[in-house]
C-alpha atoms as a PDB file:
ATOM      1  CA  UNK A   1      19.545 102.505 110.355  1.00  0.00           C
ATOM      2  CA  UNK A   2      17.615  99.487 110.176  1.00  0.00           C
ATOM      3  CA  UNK A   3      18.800  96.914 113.030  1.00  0.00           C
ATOM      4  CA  UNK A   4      17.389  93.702 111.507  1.00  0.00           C
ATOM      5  CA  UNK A   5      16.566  90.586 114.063  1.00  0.00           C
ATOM      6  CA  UNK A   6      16.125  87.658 111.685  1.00  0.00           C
ATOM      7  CA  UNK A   7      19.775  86.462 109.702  1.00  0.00           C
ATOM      8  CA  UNK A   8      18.043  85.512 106.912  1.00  0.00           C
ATOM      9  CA  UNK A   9      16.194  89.089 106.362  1.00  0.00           C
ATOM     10  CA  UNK A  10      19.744  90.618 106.788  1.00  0.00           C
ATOM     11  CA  UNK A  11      21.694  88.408 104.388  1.00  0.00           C
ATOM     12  CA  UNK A  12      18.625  89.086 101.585  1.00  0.00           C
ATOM     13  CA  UNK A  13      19.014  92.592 102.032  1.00  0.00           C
ATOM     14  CA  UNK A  14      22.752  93.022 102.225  1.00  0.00           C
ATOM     15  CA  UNK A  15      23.146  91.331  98.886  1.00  0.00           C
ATOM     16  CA  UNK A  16      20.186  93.268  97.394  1.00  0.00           C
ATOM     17  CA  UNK A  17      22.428  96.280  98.350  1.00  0.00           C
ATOM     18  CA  UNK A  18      25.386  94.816  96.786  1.00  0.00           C
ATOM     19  CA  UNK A  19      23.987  93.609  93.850  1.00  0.00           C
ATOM     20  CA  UNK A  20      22.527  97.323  93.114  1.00  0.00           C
ATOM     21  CA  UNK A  21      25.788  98.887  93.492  1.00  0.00           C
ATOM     22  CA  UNK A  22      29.107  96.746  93.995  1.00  0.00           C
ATOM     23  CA  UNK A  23      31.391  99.681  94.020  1.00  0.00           C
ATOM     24  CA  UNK A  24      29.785 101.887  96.198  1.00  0.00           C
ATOM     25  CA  UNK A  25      29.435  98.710  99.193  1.00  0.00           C
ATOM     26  CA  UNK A  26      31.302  98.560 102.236  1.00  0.00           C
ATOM     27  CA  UNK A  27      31.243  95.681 104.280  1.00  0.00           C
ATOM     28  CA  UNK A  28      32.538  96.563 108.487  1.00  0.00           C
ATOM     29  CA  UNK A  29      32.938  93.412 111.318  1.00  0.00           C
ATOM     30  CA  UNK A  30      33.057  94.967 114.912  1.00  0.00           C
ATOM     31  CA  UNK A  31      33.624  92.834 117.759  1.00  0.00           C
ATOM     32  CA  UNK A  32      32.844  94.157 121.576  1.00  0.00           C
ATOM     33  CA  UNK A  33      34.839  91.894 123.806  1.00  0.00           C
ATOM     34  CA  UNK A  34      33.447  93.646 127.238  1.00  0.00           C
ATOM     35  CA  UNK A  35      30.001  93.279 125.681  1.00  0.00           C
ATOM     36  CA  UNK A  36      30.092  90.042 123.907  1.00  0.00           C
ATOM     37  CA  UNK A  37      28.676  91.436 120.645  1.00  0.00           C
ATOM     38  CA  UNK A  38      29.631  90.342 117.182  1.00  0.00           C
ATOM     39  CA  UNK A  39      27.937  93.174 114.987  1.00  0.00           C
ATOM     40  CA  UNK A  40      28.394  93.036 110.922  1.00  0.00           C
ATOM     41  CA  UNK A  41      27.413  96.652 109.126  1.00  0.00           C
ATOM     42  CA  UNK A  42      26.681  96.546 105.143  1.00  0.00           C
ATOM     43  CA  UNK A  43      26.381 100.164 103.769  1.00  0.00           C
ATOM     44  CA  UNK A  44      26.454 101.882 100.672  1.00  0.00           C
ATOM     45  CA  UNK A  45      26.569 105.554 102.448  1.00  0.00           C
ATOM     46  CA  UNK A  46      22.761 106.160 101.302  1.00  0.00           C
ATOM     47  CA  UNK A  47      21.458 102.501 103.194  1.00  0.00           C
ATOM     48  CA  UNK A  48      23.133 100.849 105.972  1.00  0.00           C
ATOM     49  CA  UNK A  49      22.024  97.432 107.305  1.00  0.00           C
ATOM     50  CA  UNK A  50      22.941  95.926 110.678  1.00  0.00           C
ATOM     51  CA  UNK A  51      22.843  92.664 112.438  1.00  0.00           C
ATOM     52  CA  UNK A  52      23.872  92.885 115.785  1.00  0.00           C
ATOM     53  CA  UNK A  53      24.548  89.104 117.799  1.00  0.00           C
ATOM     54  CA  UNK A  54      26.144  87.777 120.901  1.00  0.00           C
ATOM     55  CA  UNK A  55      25.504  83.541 120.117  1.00  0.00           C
ATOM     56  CA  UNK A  56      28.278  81.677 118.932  1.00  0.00           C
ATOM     57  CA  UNK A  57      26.513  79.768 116.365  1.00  0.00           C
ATOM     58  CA  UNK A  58      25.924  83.126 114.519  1.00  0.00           C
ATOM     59  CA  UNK A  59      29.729  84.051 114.170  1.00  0.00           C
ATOM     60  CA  UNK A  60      29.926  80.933 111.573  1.00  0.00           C
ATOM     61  CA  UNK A  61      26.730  82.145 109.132  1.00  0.00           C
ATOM     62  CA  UNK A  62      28.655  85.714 109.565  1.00  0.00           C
ATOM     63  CA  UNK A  63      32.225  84.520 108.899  1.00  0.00           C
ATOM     64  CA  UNK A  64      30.406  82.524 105.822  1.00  0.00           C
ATOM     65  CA  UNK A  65      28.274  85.507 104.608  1.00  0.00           C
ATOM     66  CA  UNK A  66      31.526  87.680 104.974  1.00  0.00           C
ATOM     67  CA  UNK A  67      33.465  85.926 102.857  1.00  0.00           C
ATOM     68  CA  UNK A  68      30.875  84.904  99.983  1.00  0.00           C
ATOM     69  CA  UNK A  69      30.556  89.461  99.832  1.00  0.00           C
ATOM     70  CA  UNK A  70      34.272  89.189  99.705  1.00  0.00           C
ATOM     71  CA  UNK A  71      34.392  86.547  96.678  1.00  0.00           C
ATOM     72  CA  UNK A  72      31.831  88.259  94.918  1.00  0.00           C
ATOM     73  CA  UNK A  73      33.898  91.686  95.337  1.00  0.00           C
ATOM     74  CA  UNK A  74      36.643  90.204  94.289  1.00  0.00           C
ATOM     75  CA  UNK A  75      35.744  88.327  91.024  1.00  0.00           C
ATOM     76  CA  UNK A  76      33.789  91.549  90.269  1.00  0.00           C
ATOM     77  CA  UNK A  77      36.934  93.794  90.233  1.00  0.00           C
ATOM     78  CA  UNK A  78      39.191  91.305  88.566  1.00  0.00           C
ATOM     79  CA  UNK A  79      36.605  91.173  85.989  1.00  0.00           C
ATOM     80  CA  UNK A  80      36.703  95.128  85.344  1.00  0.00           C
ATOM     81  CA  UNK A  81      40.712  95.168  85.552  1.00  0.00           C
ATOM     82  CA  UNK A  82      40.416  92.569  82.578  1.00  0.00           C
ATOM     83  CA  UNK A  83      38.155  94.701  80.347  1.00  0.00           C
END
């Protein structure tokens, strides 16, 4: 499971994961209060991606990242209900 160090690696990959399967894409938060860790987890059961932080300036690009996946999800699936 690749642990990736650099946000902007992750967020390349992650939607290079997406983009080659939307409906097979989970995306999991995980917060470790006792450890301090914000970790976000992109997988599409054959590839899973990780980014692993404890700064606080990283749990804004994450919350942003999140919910641009979550947009993109969503306009995808309205989009095949309408067809």
């Amino acid at each position: 499971m690749p642990h990736y160090q650099a946000w902007e690696e992750f967020t390349r990959a992650a939607e290079k994961l997406y983009l080659a399967d939307p409906m097979k894409v989970r995306v999991v938060l995980k917060y470790r209060h006792c450890d301090g860790n914000l970790c976000i987890k992109v997988t599409d059961d054959v590839a899973c991606l990780l980014y692993r932080t404890d700064q606080a300036q990283d749990v804004k690009k994450i919350e942003k990242f999140h919910s641009q996946l979550m947009r993109l999800m969503v306009s995808r699936s309205a989009a095949m209900e309408t067809d």
